[in-house]
N, C-alpha and C. Protein backbone atom coordinates (compact mmCIF):
# COMPACT_ATOMS: atom_id res chain seq x y z
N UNK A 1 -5.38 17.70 17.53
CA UNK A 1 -4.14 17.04 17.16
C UNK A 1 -3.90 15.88 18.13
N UNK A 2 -3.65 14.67 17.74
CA UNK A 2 -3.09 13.82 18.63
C UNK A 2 -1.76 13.95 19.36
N UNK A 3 -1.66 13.14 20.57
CA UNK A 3 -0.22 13.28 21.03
C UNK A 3 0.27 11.84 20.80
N UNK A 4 1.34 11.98 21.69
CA UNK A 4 1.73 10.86 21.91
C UNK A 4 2.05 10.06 23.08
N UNK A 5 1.97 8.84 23.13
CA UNK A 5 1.50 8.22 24.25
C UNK A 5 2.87 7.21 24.41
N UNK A 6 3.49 7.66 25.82
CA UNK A 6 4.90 7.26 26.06
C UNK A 6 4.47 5.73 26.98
N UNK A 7 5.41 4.80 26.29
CA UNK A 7 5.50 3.68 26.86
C UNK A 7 6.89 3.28 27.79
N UNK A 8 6.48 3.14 28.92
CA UNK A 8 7.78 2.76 29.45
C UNK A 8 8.08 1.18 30.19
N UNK A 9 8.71 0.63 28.82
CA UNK A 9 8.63 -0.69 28.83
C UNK A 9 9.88 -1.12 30.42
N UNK A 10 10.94 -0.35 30.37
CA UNK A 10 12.21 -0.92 30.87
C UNK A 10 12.15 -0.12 32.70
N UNK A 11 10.90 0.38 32.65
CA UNK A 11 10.94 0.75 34.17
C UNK A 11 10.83 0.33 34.87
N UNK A 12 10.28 -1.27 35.22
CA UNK A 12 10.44 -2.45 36.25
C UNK A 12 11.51 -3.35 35.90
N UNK A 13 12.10 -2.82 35.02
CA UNK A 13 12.93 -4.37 34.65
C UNK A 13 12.60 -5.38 34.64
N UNK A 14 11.76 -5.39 33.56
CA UNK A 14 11.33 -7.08 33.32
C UNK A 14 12.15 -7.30 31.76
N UNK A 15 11.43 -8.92 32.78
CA UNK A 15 12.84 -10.06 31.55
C UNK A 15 12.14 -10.12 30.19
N UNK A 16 13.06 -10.19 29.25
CA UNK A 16 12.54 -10.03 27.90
C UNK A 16 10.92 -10.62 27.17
N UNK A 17 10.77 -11.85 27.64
CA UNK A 17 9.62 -12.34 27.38
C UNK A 17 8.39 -11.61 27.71
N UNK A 18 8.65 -11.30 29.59
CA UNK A 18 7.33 -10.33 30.16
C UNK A 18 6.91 -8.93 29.21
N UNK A 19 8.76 -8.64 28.83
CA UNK A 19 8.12 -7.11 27.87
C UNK A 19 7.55 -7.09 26.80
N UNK A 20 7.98 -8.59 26.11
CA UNK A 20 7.57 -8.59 24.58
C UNK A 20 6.10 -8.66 24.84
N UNK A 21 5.56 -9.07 25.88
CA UNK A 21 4.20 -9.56 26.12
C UNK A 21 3.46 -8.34 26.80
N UNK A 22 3.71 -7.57 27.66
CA UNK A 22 3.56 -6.24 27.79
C UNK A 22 3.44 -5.12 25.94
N UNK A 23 4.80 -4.90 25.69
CA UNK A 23 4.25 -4.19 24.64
C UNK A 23 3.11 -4.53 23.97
N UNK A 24 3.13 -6.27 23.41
CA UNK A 24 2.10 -6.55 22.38
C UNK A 24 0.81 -6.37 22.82
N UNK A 25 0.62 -6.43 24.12
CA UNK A 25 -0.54 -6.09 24.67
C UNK A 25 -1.12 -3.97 24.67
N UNK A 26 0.00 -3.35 24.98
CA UNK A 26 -0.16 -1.95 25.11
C UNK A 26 0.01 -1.71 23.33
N UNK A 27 0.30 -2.36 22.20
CA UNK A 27 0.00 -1.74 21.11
C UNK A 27 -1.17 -2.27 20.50
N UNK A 28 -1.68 -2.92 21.00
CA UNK A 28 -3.62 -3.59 20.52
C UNK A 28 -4.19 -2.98 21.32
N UNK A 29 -4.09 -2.18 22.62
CA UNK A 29 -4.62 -1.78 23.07
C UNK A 29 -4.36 -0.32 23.01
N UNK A 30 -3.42 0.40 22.60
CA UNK A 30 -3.44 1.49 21.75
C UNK A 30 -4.20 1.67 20.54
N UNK A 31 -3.84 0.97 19.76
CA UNK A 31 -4.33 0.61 18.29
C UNK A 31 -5.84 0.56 18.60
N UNK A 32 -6.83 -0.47 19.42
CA UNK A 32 -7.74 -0.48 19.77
C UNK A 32 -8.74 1.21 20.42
N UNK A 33 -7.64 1.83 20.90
CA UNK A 33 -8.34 3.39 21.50
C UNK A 33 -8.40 4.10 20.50
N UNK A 34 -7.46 3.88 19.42
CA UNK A 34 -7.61 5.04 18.25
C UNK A 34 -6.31 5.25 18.45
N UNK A 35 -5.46 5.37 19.26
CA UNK A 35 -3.90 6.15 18.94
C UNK A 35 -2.82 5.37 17.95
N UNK A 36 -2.28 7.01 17.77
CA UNK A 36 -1.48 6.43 16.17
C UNK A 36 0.23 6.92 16.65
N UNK A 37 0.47 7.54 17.55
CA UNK A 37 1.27 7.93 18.07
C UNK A 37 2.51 7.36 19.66
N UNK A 38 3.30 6.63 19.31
CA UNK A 38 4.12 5.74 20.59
C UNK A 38 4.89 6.01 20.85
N UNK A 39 5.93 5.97 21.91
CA UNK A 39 7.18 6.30 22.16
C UNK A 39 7.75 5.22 22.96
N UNK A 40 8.10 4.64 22.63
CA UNK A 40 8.39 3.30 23.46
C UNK A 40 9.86 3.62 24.06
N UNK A 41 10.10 3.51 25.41
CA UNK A 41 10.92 3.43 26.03
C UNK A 41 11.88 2.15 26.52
N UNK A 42 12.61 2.08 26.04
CA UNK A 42 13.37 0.30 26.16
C UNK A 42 14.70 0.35 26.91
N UNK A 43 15.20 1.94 26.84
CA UNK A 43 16.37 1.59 27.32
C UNK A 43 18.07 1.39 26.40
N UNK A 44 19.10 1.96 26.39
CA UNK A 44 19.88 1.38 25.80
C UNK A 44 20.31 -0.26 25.96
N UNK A 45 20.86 -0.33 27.40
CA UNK A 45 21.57 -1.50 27.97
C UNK A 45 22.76 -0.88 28.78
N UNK A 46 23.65 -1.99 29.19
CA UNK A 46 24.20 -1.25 29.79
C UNK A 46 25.80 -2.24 29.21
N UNK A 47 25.46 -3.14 28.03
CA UNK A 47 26.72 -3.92 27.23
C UNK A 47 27.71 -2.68 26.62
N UNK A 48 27.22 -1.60 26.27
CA UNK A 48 27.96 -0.59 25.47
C UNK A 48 27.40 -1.08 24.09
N UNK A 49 26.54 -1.44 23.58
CA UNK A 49 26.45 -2.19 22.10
C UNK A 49 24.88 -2.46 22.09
N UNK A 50 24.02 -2.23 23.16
CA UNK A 50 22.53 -2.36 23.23
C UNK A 50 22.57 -3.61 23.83
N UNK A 51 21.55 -3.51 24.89
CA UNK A 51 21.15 -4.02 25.51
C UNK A 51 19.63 -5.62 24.98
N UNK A 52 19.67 -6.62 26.01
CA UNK A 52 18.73 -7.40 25.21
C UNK A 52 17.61 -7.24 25.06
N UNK A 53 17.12 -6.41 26.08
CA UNK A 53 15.68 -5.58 26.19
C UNK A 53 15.24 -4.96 24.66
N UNK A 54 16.49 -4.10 24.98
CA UNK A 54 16.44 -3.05 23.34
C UNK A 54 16.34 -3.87 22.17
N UNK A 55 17.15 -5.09 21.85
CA UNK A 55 16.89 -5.96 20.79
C UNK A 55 15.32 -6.92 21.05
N UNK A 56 15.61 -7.00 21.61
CA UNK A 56 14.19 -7.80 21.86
C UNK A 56 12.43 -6.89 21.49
N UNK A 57 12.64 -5.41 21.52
CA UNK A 57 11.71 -4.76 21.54
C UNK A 57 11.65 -4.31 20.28
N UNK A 58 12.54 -3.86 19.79
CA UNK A 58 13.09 -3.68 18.04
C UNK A 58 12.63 -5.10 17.23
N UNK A 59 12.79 -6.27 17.22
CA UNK A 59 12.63 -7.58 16.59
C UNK A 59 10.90 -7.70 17.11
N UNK A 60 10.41 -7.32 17.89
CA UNK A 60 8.90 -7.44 18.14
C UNK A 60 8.37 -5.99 17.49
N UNK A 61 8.71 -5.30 17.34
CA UNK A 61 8.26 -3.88 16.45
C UNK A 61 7.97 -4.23 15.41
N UNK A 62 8.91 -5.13 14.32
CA UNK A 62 9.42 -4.96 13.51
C UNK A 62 8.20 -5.92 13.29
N UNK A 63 7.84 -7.32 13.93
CA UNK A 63 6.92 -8.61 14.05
C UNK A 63 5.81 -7.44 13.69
N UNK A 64 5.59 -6.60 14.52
CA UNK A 64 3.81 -6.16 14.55
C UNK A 64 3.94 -5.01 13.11
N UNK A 65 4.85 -4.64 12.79
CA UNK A 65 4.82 -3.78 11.66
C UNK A 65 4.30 -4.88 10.62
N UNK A 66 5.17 -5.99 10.22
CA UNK A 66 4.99 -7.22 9.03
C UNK A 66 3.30 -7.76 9.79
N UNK A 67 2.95 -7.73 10.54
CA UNK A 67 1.98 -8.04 10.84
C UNK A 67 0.58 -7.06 10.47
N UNK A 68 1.15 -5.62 9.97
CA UNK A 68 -0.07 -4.68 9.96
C UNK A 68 -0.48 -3.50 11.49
N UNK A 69 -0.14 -3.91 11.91
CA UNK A 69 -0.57 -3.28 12.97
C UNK A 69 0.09 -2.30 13.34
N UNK A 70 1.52 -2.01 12.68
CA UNK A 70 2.22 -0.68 13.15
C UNK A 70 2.98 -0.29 11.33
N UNK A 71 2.79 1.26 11.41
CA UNK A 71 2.68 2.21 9.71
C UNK A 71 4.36 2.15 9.72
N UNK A 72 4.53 2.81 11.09
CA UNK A 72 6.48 3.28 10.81
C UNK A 72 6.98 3.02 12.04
N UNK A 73 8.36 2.48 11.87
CA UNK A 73 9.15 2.62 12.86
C UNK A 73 10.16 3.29 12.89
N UNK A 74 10.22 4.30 14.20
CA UNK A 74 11.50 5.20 13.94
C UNK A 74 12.74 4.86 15.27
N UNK A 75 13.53 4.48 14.98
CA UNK A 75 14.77 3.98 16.08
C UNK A 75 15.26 5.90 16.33
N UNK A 76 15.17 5.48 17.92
CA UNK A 76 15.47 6.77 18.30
C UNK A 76 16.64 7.42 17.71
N UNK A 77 18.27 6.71 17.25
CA UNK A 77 19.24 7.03 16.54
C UNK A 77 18.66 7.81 15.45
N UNK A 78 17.62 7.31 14.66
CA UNK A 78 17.11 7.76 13.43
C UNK A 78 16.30 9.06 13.32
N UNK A 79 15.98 9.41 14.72
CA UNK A 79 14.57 10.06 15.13
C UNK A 79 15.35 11.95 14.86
N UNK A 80 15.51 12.10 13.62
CA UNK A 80 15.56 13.59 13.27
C UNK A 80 15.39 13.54 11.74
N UNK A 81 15.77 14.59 11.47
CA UNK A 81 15.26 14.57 9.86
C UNK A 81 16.54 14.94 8.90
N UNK A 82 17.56 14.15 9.02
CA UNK A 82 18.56 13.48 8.31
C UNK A 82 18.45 12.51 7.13
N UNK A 83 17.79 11.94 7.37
CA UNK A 83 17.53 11.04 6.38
C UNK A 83 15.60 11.13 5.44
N UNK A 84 16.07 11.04 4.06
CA UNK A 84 14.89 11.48 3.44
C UNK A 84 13.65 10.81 3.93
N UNK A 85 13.84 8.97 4.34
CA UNK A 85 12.16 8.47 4.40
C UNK A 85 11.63 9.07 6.21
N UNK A 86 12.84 9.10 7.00
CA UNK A 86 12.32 9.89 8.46
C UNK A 86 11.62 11.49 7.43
N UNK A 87 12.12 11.86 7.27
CA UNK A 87 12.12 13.16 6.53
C UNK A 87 10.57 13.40 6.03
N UNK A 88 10.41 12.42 5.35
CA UNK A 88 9.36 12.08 4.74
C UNK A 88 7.88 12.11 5.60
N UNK A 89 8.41 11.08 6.21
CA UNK A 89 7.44 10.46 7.44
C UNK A 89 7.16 11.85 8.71
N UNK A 90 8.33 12.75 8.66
CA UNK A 90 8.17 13.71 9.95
C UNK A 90 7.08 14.85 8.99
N UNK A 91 6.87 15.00 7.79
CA UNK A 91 6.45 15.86 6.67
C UNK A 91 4.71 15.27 7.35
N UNK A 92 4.32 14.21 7.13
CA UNK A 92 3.00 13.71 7.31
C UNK A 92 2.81 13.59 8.64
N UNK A 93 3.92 13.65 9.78
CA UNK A 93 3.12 13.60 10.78
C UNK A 93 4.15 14.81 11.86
N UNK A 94 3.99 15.71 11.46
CA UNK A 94 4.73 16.99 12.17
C UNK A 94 4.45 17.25 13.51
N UNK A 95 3.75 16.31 14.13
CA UNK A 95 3.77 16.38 15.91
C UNK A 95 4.49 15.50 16.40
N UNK A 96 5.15 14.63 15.77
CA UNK A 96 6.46 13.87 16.02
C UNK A 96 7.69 14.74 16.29
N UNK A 97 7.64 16.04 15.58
CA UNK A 97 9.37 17.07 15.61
C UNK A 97 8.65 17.78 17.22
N UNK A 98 7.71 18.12 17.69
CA UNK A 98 7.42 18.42 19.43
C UNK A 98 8.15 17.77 19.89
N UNK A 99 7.90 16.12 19.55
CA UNK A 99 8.78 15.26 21.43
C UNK A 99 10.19 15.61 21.70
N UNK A 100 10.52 15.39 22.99
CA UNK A 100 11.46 15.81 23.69
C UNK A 100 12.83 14.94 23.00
N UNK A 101 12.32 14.14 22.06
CA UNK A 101 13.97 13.21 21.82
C UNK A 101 13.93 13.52 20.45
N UNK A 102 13.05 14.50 19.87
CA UNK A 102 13.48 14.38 18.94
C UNK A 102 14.95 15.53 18.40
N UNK A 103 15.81 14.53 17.76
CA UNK A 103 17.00 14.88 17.49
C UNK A 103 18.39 14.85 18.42
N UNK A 104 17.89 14.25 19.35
CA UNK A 104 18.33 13.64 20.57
C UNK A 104 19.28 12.31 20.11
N UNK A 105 19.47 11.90 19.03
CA UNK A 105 20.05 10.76 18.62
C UNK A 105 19.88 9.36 19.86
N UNK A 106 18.18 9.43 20.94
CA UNK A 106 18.75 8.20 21.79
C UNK A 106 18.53 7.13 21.45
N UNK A 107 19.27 6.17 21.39
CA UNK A 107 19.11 4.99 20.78
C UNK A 107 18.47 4.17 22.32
N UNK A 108 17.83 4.50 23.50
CA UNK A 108 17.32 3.97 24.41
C UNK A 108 15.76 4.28 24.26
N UNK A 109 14.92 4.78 22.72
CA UNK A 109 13.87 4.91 22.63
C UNK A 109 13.64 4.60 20.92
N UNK A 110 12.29 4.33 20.17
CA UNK A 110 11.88 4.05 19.47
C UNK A 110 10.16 4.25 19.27
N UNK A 111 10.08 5.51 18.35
CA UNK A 111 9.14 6.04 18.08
C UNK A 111 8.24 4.79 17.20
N UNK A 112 6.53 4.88 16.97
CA UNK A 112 6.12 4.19 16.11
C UNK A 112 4.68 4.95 16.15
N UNK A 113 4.43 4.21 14.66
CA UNK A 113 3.40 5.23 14.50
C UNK A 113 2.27 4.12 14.01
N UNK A 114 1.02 3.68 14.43
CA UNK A 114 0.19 2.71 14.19
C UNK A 114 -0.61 2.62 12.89
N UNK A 115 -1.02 1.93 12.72
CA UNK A 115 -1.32 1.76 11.68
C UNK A 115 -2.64 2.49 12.14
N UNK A 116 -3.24 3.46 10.73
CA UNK A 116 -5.13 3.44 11.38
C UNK A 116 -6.07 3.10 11.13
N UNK A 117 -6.99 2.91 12.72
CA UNK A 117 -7.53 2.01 12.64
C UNK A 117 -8.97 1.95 11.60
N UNK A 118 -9.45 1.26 11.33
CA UNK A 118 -10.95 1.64 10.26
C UNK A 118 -12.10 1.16 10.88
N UNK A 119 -12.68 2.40 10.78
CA UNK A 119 -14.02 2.28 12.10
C UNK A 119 -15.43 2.31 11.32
């Protein structure tokens, strides 16, 4: 069974550009090992309303999903099985309901699941 492989983008505090450039690099190079499984760590903020880190990492998710390279994105808010397409998505990949946030409602993380790769 695969796991999942926790990214922790917001633990040096870098400025938005360095992270967008960090992640895009750690999901080609995920994607590249074979893993289909992410947990990206971003952080809420500390505005009360999300932070720019957090938007900034969400709007580049979203880039590499339209791009192919990532299957699903799950916003940690989203990350239980409330809603039918999470629902759906937790049905096909049931080592997602293990992690520690899941149902955790944190909106300071964002699950994704890669696209796979063809070898």
């Amino acid at each position: 069974m695969s796991r999942i492989k926790i990214l922790n983008i917001k633990s040096d505090l870098p400025k938005v550009e360095e992270a967008r450039e960090r992640l895009k690099k750690e999901l080609i190079q995920a994607y590249n090992n074979g893993e289909r499984f992410l947990k990206i760590i971003h952080g809420y903020g500390s505005s009360g309303v999300g932070g720019k880190l957090r938007q900034a990492i969400r709007k580049s998710l979203i880039l590499r999903q339209k791009e192919g390279l990532i299957e699903h994105i799950i916003f940690g808010e989203k990350f239980n099985n409330l809603n039918d397409q999470i629902e759906f998505i937790l049905k096909n990949f049931p080592i997602l309901r293990c992690d520690s946030d899941y149902k955790k409602n944190n909106e300071g993380i964002t699950v994704v699941i890669l696209t796979k790769k063809i070898t």
